[in-house]
C-alpha atoms as a PDB file:
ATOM      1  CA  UNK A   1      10.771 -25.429  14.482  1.00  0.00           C
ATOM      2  CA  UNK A   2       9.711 -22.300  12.739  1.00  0.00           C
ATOM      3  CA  UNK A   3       9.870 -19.117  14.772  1.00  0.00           C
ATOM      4  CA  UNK A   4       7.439 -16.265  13.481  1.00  0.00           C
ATOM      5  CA  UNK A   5       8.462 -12.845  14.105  1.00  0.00           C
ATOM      6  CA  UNK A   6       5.280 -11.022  14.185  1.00  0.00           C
ATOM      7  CA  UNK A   7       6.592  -8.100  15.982  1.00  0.00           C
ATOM      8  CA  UNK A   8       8.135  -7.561  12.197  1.00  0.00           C
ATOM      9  CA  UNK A   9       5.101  -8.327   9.953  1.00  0.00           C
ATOM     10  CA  UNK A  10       3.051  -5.728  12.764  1.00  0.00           C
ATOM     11  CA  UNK A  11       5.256  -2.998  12.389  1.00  0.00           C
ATOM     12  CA  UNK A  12       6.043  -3.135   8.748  1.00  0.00           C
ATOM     13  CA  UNK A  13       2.223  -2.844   8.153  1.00  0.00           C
ATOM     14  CA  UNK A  14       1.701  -0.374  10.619  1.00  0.00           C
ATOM     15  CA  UNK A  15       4.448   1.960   8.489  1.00  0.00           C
ATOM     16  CA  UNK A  16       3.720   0.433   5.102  1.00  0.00           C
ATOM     17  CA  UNK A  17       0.267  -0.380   4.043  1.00  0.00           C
ATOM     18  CA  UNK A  18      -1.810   1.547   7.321  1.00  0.00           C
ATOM     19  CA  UNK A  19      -0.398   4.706   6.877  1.00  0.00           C
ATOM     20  CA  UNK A  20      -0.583   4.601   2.452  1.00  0.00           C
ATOM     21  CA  UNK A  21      -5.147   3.782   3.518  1.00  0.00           C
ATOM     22  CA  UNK A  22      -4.836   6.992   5.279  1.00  0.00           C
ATOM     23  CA  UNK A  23      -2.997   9.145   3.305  1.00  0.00           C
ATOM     24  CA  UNK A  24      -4.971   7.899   0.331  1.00  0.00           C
ATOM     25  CA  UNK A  25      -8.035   8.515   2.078  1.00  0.00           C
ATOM     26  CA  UNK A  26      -6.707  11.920   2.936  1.00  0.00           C
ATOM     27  CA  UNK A  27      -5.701  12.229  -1.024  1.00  0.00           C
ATOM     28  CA  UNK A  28      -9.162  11.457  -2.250  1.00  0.00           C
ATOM     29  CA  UNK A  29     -10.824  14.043  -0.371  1.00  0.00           C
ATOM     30  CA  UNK A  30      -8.687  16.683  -1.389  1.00  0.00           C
ATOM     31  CA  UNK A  31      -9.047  15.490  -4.680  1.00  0.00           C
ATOM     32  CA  UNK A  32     -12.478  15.439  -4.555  1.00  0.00           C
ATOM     33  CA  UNK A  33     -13.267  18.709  -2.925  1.00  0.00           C
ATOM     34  CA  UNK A  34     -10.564  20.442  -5.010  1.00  0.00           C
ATOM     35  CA  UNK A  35     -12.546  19.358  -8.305  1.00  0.00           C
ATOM     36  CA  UNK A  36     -15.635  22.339  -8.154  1.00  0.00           C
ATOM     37  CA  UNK A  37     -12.892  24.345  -7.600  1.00  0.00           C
ATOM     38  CA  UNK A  38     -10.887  23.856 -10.468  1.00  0.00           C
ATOM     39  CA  UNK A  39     -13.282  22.535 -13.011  1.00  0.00           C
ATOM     40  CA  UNK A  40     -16.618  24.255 -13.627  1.00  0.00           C
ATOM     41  CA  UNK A  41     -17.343  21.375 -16.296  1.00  0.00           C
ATOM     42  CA  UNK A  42     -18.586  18.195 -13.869  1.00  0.00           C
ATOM     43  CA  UNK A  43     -16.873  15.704 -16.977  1.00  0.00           C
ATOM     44  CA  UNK A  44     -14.171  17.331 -17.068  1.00  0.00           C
ATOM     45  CA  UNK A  45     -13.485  17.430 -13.462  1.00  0.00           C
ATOM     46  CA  UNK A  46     -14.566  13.780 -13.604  1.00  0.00           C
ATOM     47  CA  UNK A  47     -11.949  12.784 -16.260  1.00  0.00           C
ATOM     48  CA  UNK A  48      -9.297  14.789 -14.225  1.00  0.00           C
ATOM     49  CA  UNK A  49     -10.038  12.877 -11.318  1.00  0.00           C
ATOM     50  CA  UNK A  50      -9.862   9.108 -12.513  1.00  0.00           C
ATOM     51  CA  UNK A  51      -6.515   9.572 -14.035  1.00  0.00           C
ATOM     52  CA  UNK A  52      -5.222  11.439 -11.035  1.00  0.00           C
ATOM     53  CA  UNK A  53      -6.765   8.596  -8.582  1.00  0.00           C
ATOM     54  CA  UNK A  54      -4.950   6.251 -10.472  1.00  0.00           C
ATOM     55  CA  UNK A  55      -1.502   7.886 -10.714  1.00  0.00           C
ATOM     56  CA  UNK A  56      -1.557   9.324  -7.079  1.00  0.00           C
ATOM     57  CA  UNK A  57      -2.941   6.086  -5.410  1.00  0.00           C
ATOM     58  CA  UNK A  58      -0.245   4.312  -7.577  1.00  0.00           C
ATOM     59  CA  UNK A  59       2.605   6.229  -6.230  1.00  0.00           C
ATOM     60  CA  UNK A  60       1.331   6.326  -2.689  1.00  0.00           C
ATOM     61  CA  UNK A  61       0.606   2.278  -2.856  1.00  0.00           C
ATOM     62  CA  UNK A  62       4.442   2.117  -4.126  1.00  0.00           C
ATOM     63  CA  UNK A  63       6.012   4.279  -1.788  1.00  0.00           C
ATOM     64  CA  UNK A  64       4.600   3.132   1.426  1.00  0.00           C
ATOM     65  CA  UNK A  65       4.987  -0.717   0.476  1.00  0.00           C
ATOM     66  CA  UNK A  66       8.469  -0.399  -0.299  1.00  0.00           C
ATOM     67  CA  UNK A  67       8.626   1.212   2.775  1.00  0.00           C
ATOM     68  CA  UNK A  68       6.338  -1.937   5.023  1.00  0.00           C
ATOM     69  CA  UNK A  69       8.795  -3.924   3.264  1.00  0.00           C
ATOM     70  CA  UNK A  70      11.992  -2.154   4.303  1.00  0.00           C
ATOM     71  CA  UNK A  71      10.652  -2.005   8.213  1.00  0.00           C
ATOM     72  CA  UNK A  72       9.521  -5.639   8.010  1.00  0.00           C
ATOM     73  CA  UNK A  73      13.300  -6.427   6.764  1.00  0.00           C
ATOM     74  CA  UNK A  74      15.217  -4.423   9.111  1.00  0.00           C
ATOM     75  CA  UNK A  75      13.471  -5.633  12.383  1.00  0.00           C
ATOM     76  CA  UNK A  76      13.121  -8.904  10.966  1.00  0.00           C
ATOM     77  CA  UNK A  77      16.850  -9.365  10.091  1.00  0.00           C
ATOM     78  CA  UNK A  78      16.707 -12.582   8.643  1.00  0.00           C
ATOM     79  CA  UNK A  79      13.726 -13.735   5.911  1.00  0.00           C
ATOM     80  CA  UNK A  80      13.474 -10.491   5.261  1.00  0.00           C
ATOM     81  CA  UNK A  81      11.803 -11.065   1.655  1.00  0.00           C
ATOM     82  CA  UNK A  82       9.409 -13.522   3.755  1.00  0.00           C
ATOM     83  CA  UNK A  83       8.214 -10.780   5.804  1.00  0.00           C
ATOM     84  CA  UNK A  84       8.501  -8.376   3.219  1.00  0.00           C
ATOM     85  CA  UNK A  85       5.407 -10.398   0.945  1.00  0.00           C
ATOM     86  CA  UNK A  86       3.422 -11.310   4.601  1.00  0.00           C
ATOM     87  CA  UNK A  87       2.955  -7.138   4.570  1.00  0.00           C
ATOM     88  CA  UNK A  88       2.450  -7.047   1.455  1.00  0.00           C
ATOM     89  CA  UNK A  89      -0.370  -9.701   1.351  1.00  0.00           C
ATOM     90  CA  UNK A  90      -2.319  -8.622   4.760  1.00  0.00           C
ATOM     91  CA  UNK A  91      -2.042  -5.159   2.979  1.00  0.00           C
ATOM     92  CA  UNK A  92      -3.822  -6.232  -0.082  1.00  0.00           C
ATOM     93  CA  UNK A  93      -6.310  -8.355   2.461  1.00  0.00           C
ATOM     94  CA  UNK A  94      -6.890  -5.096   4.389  1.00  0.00           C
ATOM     95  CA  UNK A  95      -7.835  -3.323   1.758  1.00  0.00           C
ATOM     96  CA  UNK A  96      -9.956  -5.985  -0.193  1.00  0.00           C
ATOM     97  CA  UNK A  97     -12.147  -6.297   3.255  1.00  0.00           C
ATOM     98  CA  UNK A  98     -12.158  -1.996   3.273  1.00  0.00           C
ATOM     99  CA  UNK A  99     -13.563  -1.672  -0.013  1.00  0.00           C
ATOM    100  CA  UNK A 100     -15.793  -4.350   0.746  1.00  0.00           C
ATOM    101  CA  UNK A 101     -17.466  -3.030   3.906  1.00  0.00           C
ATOM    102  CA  UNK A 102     -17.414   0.395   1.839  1.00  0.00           C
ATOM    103  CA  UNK A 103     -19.014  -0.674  -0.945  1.00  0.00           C
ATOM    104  CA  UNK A 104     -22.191  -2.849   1.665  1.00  0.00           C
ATOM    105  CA  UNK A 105     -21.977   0.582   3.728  1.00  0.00           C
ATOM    106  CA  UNK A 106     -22.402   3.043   0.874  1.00  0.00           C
ATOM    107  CA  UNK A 107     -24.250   1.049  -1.864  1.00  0.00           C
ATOM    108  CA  UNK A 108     -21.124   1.186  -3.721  1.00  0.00           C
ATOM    109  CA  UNK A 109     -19.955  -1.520  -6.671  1.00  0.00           C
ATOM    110  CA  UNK A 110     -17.460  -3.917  -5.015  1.00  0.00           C
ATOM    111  CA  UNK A 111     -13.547  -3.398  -5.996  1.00  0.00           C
ATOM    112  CA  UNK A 112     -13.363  -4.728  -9.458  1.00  0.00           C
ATOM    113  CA  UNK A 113     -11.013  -7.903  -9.794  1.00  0.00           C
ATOM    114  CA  UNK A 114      -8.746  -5.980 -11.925  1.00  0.00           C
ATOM    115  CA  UNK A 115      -8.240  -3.338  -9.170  1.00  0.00           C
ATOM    116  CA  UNK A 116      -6.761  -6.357  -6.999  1.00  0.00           C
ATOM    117  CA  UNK A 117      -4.651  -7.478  -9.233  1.00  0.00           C
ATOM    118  CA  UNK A 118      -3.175  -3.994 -10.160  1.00  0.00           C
ATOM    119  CA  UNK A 119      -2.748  -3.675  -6.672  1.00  0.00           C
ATOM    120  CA  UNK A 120      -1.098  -7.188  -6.045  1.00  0.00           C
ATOM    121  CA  UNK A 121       1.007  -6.170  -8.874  1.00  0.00           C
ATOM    122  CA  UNK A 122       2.075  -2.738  -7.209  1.00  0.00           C
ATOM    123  CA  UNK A 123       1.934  -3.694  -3.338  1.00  0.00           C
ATOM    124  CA  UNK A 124       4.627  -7.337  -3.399  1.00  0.00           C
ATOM    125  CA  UNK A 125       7.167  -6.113  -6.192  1.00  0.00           C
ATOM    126  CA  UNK A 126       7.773  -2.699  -4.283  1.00  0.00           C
ATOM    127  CA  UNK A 127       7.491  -4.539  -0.624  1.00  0.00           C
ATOM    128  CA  UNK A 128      10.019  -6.886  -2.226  1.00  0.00           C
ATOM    129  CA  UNK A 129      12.356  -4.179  -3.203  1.00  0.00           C
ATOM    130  CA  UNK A 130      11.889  -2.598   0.135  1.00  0.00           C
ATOM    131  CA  UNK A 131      12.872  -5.974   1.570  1.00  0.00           C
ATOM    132  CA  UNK A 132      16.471  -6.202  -0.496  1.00  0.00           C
ATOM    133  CA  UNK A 133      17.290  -2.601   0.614  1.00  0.00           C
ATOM    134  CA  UNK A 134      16.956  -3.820   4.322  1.00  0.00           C
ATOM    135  CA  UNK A 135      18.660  -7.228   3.282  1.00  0.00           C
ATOM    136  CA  UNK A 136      21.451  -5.359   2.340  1.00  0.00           C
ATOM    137  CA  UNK A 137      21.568  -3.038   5.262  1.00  0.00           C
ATOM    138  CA  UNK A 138      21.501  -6.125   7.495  1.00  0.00           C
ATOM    139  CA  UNK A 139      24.691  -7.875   5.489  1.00  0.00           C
ATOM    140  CA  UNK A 140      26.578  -4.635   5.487  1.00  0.00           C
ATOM    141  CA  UNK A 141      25.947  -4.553   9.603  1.00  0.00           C
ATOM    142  CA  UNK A 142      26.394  -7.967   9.863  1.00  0.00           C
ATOM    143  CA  UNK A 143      30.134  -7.083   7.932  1.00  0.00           C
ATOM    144  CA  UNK A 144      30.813  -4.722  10.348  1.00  0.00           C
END
């Protein structure tokens, strides 16, 4: 019989992929109110931005899924890369279903497909390495 540990999969996306939607959120806005500020050219400012979305959201997406990962792992202690890609993938679902009620809400275009797949590429790789850092932990506990 297969046992689910959900308490695992719960916490590792409550300290993974939660916490990077609102400290992205709380990156955007200081991006974008910081922009009138700096720039006094609106395409400049507007250039600035997109490149600094990408790169910030990039590192924030790759920091906190390692870290999902690494919680999932450690409370997990065994399958730890199978709990590792369950955060990983209810991350990516969270946010596709965000940015969908977003984009209804505000009138916005839907998240392009190639968003979710740069995403999918960012969010299991790093919530897999996150998962062998806690796999390792485990062994060397499980040693001692």
């Amino acid at each position: 019989m297969i046992s689910i540990n959900f308490k695992s999969i719960f916490l590792g996306f409550l300290a993974g992929p939660f916490v990077a939607g609102i400290v992205s959120m709380a990156n955007n806005y200081l991006a974008v109110s910081l922009v009138p500020v700096i720039f006094t050219s609106l395409s400049a400012g507007i250039n600035w931005i997109n490149g600094y979305f990408l790169i910030s959201n990039f590192l924030i997406n790759a920091a906190f899924s390692l870290l999902g990962g690494y919680v999932a792992g450690r409370v997990a202690k065994q399958d730890e890369y199978l709990y590792a890609v369950a955060v990983a993938i209810l991350g990516v679902s969270a946010t596709i279903g965000l940015s969908m009620l977003t984009a209804q809400k505000f009138n916005l275009p839907f998240m392009q497909l190639s968003h979710v797949f740069k995403l999918l590429l960012t969010t299991i790789p790093y919530a897999m390495l996150g998962a062998y850092l806690s796999h390792a932990k485990n062994i060397k506990e499980d040693i001692n």
